[in-house]
Protein backbone atom coordinates (compact mmCIF):
# COMPACT_ATOMS: atom_id res chain seq x y z
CA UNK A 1 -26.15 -22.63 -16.83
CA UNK A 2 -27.93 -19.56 -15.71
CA UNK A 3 -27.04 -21.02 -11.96
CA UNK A 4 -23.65 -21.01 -12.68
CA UNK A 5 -23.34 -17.91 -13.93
CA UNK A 6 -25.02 -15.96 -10.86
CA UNK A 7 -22.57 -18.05 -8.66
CA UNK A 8 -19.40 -16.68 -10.99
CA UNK A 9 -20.57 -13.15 -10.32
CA UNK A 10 -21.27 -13.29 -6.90
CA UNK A 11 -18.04 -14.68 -5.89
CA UNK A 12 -16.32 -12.26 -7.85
CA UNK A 13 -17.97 -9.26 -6.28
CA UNK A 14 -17.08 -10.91 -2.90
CA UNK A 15 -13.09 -11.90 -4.17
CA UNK A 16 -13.38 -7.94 -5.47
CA UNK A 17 -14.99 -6.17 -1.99
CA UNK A 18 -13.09 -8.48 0.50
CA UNK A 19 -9.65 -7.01 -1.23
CA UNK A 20 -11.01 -3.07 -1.39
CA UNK A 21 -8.27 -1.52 1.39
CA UNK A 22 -4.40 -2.46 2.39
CA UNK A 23 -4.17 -0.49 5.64
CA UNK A 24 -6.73 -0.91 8.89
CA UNK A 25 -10.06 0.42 7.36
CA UNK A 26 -11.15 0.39 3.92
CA UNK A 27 -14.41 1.53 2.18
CA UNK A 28 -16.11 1.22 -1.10
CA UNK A 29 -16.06 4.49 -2.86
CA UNK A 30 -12.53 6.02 -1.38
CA UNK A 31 -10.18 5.24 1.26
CA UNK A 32 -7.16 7.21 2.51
CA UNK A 33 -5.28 5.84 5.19
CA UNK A 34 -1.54 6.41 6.92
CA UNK A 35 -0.81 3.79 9.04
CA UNK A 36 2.45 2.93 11.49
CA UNK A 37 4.31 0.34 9.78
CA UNK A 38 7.57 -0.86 12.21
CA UNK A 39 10.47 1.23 14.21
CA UNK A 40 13.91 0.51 14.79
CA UNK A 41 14.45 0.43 18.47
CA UNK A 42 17.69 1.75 18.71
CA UNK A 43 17.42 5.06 19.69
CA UNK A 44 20.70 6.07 18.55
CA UNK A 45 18.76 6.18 14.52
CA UNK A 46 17.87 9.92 13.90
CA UNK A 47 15.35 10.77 11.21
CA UNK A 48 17.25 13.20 9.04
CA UNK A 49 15.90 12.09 6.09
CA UNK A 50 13.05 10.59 4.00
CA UNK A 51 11.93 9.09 1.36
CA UNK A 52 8.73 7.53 -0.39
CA UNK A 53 7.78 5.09 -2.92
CA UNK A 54 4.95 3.61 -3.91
CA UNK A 55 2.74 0.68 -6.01
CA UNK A 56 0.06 2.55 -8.44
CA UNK A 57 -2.67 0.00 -9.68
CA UNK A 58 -5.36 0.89 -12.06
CA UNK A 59 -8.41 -1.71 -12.62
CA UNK A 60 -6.41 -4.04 -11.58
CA UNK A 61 -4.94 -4.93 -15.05
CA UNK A 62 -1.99 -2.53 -14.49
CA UNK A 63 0.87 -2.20 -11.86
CA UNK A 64 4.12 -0.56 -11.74
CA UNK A 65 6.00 1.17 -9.27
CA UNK A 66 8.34 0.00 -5.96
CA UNK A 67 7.21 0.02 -2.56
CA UNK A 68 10.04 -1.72 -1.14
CA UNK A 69 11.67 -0.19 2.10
CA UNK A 70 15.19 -1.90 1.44
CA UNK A 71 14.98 -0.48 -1.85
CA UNK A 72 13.72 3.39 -1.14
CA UNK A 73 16.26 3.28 1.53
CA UNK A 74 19.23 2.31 -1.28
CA UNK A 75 18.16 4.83 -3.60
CA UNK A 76 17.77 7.75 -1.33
CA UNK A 77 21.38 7.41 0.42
CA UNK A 78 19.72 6.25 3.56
CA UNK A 79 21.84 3.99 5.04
CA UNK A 80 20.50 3.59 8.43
CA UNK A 81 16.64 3.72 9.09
CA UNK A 82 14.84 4.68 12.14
CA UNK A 83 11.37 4.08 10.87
CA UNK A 84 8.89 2.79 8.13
CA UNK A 85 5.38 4.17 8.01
CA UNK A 86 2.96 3.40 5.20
CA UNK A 87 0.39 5.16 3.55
CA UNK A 88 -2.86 3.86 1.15
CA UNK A 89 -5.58 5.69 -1.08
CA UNK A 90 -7.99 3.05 -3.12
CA UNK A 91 -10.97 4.95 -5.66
CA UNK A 92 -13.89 2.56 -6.79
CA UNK A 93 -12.28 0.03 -4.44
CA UNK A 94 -10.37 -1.32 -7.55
CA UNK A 95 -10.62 1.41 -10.29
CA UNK A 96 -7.00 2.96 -8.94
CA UNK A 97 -4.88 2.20 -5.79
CA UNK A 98 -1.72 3.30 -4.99
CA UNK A 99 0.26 1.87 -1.67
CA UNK A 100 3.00 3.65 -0.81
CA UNK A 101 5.58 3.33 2.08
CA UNK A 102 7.88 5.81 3.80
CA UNK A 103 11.13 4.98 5.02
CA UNK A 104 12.93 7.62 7.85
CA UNK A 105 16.59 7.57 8.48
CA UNK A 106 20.16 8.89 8.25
C-alpha cells in the first residue's frame, strides 16, 4: 500500500511540473513570457487596432475567461486581422496562470 502511494505522488508531481508553462520556456516559481503566435501574409492588413483576452486559472480547480482570437476579433470590431501574438504568466507553476492572446487588425 505504502508502494502505491509513493508511486501516486510521484507521478502527480511529474503530470503537475511537465504542464508548469504554455509559451517556449517555463519555470517553477514564475514565468512571464510573450511569444509570436501567427501573421497574416497579406500585406495589405494594417494594425490599427487591438485587442486582448485571456484564460485566468487558479489551482487548477478554477477557469474562466476567453482566449479565442476569432472571438476577441468579433467583439472588438476587428474585422480583418494582421496578426496574433500571445502572451503567458504562471505563479507556483499551478497556483495561478493566466494565457492570454492578442489579436492586431483593422
Amino acid at each position: 500500500m505504502r508502494k502505491l502511494s509513493k508511486f501516486f505522488v510521484v507521478m502527480l508531481l511529474l503530470v503537475t511540473i511537465s504542464n508548469c508553462s504554455t509559451g517556449p520556456v517555463g519555470s517553477l516559481l514564475f514565468t512571464k513570457t510573450n511569444f509570436e503566435g501567427s501573421s497574416n501574409f497579406d500585406s495589405s492588413v494594417r494594425s490599427t487596432k487591438s485587442a486582448t483576452g485571456c484564460l485566468h486559472s487558479v489551482l487548477g480547480l478554477v477557469s474562466w475567461g476567453n482566449a479565442g482570437a476569432g472571438q476577441i476579433a468579433s467583439d472588438n470590431d476587428i474585422r480583418r486581422i494582421a496578426t496574433i501574438d500571445h502572451s503567458n504568466m504562471h505563479i507556483l507553476i499551478f497556483f495561478y496562470s493566466r494565457y492570454c492572446t492578442v489579436v492586431y487588425g483593422e
